[in-house]
Protein backbone atom coordinates (compact mmCIF):
# COMPACT_ATOMS: atom_id res chain seq x y z
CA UNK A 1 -2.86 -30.58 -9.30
CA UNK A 2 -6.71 -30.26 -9.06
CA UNK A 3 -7.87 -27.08 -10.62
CA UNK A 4 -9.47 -25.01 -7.38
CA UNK A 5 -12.23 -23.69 -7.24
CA UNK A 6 -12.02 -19.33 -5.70
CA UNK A 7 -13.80 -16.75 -4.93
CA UNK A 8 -12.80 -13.00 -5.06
CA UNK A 9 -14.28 -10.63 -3.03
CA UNK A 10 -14.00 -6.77 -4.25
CA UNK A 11 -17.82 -5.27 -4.28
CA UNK A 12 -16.32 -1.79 -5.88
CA UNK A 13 -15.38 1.11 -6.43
CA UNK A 14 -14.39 0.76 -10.01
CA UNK A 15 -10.90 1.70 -9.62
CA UNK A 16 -9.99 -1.07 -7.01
CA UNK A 17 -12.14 -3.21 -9.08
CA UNK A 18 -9.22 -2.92 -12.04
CA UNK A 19 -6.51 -3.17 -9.45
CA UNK A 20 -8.28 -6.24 -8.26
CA UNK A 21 -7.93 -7.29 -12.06
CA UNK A 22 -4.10 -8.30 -11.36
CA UNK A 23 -5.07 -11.11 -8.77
CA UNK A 24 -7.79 -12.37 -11.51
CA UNK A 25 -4.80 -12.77 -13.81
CA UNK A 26 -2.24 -13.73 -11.30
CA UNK A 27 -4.15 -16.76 -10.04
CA UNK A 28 -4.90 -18.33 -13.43
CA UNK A 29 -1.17 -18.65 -14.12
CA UNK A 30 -0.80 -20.09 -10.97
CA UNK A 31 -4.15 -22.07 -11.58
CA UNK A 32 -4.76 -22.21 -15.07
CA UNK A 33 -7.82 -24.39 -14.82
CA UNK A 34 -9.47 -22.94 -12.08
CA UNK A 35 -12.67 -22.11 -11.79
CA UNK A 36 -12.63 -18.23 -10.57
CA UNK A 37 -15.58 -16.26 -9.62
CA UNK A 38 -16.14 -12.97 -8.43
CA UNK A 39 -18.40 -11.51 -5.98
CA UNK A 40 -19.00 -7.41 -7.09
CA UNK A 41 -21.78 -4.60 -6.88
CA UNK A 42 -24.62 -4.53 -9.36
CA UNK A 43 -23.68 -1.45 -10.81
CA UNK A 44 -19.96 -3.02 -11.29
CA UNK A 45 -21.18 -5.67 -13.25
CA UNK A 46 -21.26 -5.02 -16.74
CA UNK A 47 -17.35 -4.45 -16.81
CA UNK A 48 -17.19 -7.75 -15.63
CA UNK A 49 -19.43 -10.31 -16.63
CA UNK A 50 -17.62 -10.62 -20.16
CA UNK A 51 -14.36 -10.73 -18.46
CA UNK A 52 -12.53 -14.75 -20.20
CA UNK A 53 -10.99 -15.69 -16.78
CA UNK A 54 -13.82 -15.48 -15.01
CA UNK A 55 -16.29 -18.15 -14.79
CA UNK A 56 -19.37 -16.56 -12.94
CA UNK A 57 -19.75 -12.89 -11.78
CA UNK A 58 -21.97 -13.25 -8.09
CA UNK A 59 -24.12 -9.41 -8.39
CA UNK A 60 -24.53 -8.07 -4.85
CA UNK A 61 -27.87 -6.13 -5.21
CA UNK A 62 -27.30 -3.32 -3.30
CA UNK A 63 -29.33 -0.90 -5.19
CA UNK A 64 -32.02 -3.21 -4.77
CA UNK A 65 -31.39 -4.01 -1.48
CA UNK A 66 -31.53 -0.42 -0.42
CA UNK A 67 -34.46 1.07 -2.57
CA UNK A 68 -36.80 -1.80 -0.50
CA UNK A 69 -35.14 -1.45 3.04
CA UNK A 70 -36.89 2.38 2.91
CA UNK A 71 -39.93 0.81 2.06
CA UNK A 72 -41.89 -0.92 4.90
CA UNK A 73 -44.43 -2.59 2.65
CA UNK A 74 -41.42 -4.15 0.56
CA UNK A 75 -39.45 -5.57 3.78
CA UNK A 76 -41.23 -9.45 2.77
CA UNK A 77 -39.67 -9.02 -0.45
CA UNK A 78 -36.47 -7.67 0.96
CA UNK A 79 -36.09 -10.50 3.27
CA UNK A 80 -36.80 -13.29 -0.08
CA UNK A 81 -34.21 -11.50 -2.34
CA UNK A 82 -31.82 -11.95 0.52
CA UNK A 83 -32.17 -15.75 0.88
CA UNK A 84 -31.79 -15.99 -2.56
CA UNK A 85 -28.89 -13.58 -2.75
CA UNK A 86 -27.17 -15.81 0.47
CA UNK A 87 -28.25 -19.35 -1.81
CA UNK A 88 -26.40 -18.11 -4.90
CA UNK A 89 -23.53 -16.99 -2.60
CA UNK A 90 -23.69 -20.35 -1.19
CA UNK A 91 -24.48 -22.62 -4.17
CA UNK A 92 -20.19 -23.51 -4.95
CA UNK A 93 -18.07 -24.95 -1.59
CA UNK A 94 -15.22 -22.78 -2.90
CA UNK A 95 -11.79 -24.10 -1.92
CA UNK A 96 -10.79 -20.28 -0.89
CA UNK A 97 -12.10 -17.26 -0.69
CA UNK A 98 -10.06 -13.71 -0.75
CA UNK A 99 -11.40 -10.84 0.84
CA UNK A 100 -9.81 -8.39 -1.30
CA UNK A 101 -12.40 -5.48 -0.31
CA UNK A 102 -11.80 -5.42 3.72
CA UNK A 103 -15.07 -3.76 5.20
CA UNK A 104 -18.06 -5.01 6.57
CA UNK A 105 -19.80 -5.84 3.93
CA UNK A 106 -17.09 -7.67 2.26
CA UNK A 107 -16.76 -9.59 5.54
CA UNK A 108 -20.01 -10.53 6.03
CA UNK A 109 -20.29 -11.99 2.48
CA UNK A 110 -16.95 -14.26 3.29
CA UNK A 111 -18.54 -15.33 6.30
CA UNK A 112 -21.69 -16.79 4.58
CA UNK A 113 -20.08 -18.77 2.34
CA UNK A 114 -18.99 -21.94 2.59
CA UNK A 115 -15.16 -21.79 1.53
CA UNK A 116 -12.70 -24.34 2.98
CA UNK A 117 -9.87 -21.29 3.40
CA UNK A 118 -11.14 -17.47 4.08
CA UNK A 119 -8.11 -15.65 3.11
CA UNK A 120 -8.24 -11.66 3.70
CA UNK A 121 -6.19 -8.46 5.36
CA UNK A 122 -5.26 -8.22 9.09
CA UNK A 123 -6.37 -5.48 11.58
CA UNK A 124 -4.40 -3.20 10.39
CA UNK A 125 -5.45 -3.27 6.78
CA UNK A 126 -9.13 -4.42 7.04
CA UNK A 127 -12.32 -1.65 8.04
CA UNK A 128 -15.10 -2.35 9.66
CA UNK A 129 -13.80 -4.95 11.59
CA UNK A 130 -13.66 -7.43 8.52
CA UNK A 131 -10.65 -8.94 9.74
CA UNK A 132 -13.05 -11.06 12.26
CA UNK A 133 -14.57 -12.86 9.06
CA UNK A 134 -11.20 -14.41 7.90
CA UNK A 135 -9.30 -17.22 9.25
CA UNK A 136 -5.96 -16.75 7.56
CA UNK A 137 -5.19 -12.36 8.12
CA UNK A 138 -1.92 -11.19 5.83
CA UNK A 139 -0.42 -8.13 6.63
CA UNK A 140 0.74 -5.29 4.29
CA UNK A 141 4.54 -4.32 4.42
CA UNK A 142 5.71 -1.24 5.12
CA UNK A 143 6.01 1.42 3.21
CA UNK A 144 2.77 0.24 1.68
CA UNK A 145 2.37 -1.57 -1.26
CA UNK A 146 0.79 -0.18 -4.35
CA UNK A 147 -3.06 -0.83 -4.07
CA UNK A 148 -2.89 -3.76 -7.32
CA UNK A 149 -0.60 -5.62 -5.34
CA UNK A 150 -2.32 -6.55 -2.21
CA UNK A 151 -4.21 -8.92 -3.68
CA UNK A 152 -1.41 -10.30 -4.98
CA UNK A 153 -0.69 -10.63 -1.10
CA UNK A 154 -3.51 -12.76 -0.24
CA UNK A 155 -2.71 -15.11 -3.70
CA UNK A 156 0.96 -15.97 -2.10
CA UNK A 157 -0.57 -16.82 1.75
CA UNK A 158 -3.25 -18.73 -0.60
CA UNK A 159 -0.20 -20.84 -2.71
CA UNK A 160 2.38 -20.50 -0.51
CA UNK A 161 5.15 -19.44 -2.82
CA UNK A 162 5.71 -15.96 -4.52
CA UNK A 163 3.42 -14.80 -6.95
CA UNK A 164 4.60 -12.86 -10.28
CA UNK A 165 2.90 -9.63 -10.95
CA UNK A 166 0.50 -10.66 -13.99
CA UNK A 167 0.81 -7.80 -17.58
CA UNK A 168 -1.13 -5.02 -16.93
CA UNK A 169 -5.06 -6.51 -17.14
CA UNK A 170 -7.33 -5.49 -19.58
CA UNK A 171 -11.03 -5.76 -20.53
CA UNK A 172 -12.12 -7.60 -23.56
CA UNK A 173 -13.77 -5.48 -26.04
CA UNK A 174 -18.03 -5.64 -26.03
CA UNK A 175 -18.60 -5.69 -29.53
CA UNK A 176 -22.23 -4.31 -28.77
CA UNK A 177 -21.07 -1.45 -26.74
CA UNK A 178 -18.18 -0.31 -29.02
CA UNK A 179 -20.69 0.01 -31.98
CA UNK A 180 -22.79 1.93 -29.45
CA UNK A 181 -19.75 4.28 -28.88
CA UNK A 182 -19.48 4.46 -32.26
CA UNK A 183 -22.79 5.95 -33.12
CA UNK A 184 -22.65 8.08 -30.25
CA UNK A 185 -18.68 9.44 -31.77
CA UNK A 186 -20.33 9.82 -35.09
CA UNK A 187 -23.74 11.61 -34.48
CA UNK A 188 -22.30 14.24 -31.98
CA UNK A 189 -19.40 15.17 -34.29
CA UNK A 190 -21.90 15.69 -36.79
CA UNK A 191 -24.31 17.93 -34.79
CA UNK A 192 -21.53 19.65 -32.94
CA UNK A 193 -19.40 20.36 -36.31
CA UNK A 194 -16.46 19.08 -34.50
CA UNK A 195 -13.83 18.27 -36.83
CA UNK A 196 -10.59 16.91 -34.28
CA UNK A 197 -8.13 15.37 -36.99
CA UNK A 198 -5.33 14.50 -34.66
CA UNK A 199 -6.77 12.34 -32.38
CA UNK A 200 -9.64 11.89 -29.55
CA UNK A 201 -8.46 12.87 -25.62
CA UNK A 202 -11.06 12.13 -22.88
CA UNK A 203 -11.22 14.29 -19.84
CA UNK A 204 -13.06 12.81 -17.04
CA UNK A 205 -13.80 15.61 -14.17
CA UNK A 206 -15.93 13.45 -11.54
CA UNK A 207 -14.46 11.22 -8.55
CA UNK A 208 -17.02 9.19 -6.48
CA UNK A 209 -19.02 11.81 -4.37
CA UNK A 210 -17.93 11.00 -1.08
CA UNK A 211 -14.10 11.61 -2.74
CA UNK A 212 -15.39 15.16 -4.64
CA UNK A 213 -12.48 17.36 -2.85
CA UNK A 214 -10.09 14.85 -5.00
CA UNK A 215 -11.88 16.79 -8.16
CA UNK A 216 -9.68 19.56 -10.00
CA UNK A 217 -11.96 22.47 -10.48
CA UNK A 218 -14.58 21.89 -13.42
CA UNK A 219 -13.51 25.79 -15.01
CA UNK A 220 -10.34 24.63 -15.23
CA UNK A 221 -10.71 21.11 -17.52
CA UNK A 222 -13.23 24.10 -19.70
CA UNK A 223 -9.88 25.66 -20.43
CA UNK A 224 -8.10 23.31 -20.54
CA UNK A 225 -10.65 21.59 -23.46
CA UNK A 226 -10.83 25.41 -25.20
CA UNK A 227 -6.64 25.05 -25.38
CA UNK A 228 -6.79 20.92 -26.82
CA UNK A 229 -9.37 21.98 -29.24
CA UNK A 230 -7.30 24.93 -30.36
CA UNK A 231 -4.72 21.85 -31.73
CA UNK A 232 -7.06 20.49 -33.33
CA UNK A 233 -7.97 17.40 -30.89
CA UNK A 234 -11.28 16.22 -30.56
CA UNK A 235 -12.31 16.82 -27.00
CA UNK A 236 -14.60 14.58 -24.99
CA UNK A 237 -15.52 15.29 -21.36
CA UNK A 238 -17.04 12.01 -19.88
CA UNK A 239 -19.21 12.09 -16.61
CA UNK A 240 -21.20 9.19 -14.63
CA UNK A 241 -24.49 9.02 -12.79
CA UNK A 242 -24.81 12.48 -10.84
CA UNK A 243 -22.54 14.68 -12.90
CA UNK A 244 -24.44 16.44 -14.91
CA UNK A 245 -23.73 19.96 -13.66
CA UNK A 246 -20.38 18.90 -13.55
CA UNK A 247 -20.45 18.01 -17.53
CA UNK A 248 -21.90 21.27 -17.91
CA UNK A 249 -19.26 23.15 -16.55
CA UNK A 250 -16.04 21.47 -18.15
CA UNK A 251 -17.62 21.91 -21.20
CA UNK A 252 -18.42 25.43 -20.83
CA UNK A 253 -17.85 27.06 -24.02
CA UNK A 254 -14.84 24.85 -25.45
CA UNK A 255 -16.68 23.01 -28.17
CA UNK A 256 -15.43 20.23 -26.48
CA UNK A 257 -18.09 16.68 -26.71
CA UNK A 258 -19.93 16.14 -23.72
CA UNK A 259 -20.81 11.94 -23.12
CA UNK A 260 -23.24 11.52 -20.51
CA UNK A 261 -22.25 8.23 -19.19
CA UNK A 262 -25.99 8.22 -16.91
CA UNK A 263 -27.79 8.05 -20.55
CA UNK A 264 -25.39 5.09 -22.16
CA UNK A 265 -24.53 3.20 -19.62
CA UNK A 266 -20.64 1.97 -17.70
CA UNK A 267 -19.65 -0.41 -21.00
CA UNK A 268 -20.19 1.87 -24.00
CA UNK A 269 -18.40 5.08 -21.70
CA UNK A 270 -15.56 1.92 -21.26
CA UNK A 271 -15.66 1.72 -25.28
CA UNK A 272 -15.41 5.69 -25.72
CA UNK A 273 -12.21 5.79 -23.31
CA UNK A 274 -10.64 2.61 -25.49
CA UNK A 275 -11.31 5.45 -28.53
CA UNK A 276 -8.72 7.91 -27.25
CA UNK A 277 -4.98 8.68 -27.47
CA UNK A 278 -4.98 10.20 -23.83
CA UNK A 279 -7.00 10.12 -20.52
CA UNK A 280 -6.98 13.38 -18.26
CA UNK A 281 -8.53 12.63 -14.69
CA UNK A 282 -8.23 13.04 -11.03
CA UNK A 283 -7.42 10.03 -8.88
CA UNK A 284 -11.28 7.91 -9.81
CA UNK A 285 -12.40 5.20 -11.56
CA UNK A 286 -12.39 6.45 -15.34
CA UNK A 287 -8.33 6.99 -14.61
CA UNK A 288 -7.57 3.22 -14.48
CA UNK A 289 -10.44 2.21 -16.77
CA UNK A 290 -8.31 4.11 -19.32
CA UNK A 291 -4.84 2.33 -18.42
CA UNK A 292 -7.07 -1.00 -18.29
CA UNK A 293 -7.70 -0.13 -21.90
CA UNK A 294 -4.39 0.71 -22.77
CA UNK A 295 -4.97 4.46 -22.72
CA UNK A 296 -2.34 6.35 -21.38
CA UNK A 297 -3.41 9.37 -18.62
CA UNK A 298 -2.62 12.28 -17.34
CA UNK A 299 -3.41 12.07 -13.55
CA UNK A 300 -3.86 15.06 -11.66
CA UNK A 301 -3.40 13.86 -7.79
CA UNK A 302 -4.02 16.01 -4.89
CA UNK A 303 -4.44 14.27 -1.35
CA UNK A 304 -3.65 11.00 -2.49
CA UNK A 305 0.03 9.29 -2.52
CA UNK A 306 0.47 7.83 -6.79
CA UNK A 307 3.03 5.99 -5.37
CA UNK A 308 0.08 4.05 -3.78
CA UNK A 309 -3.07 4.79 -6.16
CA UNK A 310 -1.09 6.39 -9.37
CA UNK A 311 -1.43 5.33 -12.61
CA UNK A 312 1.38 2.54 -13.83
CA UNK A 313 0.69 2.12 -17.14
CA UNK A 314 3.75 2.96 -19.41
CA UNK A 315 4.00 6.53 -20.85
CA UNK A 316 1.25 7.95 -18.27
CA UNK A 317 2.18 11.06 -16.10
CA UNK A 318 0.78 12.59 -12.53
CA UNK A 319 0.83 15.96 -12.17
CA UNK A 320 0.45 17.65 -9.29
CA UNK A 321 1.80 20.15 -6.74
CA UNK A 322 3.56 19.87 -3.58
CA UNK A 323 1.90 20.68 -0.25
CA UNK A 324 3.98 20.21 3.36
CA UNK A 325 0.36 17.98 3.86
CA UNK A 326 -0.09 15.75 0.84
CA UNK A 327 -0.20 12.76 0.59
CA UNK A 328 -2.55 12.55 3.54
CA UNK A 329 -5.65 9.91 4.26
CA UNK A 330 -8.16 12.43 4.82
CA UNK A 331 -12.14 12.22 3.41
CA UNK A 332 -12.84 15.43 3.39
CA UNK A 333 -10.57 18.79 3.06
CA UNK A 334 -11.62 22.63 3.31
CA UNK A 335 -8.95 23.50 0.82
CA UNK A 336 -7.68 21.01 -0.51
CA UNK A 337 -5.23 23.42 -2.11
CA UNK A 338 -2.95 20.12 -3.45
CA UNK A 339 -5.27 19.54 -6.51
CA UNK A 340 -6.60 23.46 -6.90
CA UNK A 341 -3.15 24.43 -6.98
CA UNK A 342 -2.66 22.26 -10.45
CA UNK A 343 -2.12 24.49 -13.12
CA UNK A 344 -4.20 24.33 -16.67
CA UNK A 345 -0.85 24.85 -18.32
CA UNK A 346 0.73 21.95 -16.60
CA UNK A 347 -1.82 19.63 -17.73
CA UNK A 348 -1.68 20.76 -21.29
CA UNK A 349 1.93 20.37 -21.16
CA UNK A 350 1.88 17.03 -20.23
CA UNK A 351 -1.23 15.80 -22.36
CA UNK A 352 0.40 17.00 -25.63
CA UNK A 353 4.15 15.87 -24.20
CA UNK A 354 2.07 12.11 -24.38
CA UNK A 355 0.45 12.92 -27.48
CA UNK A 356 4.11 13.70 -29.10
CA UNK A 357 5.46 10.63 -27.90
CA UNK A 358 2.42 8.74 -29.30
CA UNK A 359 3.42 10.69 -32.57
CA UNK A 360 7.03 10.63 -32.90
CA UNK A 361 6.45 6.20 -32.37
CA UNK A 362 4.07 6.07 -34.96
């Protein structure tokens, strides 16, 4: 068989972007000399452009894009990074392309290019009215599969034949970045005269701001740093762009590291998370970094269903506490009691429970 030539389509966030991570892997054992490229969000990109099975990462601008849409006087140069975005979109005649994003911007980007086969979700599935940009629409089963696997969906209408789910993918390490992460490791234990002996956990306490009622209070990930440093654990609370106050205050008074990821940047905060023995997060992107990495996590789940979003790498946990309403697909929640409700002691409990495993294996 001729090796194809594909396109993937997932622009973010950076959680379905390591779901997505199963298809990559899926369709070179189908494929294994395909050419594979993938079509993602600037600010996506550095977990990606390294990736081995991938042949060219395709940046949508969007930053760019919207920082000269405000700006009347830059609208010429708007419209000339467009074309050029549209002739490197353009530039391969892909033999298929898989929507696995489904919105409108998604869409629109399968409908420029020039693939033989535009292979996405149906109505039902797709936002935005993205379904319209497809030719061949696959619908999910019901109950709903887990989110990795729907790309695996679009693979089988795209071979016709069942697909096998792929190992759990992985990022190859950045050399550069992990001597970053290093340093960084290094030079705040030294100034914070932290002294952790018995290993490194990482708590990460954002979500993406439109998902911020998915967030377990900030005062309690403070205690619960305070309690892991009492064992001896060295204690790292990670954060992204627009966290800051958010670092602050799960830190508090813990003496737990703080790592800014705004200041270093998405592939050295990728390198600290490979560092640890355990990952403690809400349902976000640093949760499946960390089982991308091989990190197991603790994941503290609220409104979402982990049957559908949870982590599935082996020896992680979800805690979280039952409401008559969760799961539910709401945005936005006054009190969103199912994540508040989360006890510090039962995510201590089951951060050292994985820490004892790790232990007693060793």
């Amino acid at each position: 068989m001729t090796p194809g030539r594909y396109l993937l389509v997932r622009l973010s966030a950076i959680g379905d972007v390591v779901f997505a991570l199963e298809s990559v892997a899926a369709l070179r054992a189908v494929d294994p000399g395909a050419r594979i490229d993938w079509l993602v969000e600037d600010r996506i990109r550095p977990l990606l452009e390294s990736h081995p099975d991938l042949e060219r990462v395709l940046v949508y601008p969007r930053r760019e894009f919207a920082r000269r849409a405000v700006r009347p006087w830059l609208w010429p140069s708007l419209l000339l990074l467009a074309a050029r975005h549209v002739r490197s979109l353009r530039k391969t005649r892909y033999d298929a392309v898989l929507d696995l994003h489904g919105n409108l911007k998604s869409g629109f980007h399968v409908l420029l290019s020039r693939a033989k086969r535009k292979i996405g979700f149906d109505k039902a599935r797709a936002k935005e009215g993205s379904w319209f940009a497809v030719r061949e629409r696959v619908a999910l089963p019901t109950p709903q599969p887990h989110r990795s696997e729907e790309g695996l969906l679009l693979l089988e209408r795209l071979v016709g034949a069942p697909v096998a789910r792929p190992p759990h993918p992985t990022f190859p390490v950045d050399e550069a970045a992990k001597a970053r992460a290093n340093a960084w490791l290094d030079a705040t234990r030294r100034e914070t005269a932290a002294h952790g002996t018995t290993g490194i956990v990482v708590l990460a306490p954002g979500t993406s701001a439109f998902a911020a009622f998915k967030r377990w209070p900030a005062r309690h990930y403070a205690e619960l740093a305070e309690r892991l440093c009492l064992h001896g654990l060295t204690v790292v609370v990670s954060t992204g762009p627009g966290e800051r106050e958010l670092g602050r205050n799960a830190v508090g008074q813990s003496g737990a590291l703080w790592f800014d990821g705004a200041d270093h940047g998405l592939a050295v905060a990728l390198e600290v998370l490979r560092q640890a023995s355990v990952c403690v997060a809400a349902d976000s992107g640093p949760m499946h970094l960390a089982q991308a990495v091989g990190v197991p996590v603790v994941g503290i789940f609220g409104p979402k269903d982990p049957g559908r979003y949870g982590p599935r790498l082996p020896g992680s946990v979800v805690v979280r506490y039952a409401t008559p309403c969760a799961p539910c697909g709401r945005r936005a929640c006054e009190l969103p009691t199912c994540v508040q409700a989360v006890t510090v002691d039962d995510v201590l409990r089951a951060t050292l429970d994985i820490l004892s495993r790790q232990n007693r294996a060793s």
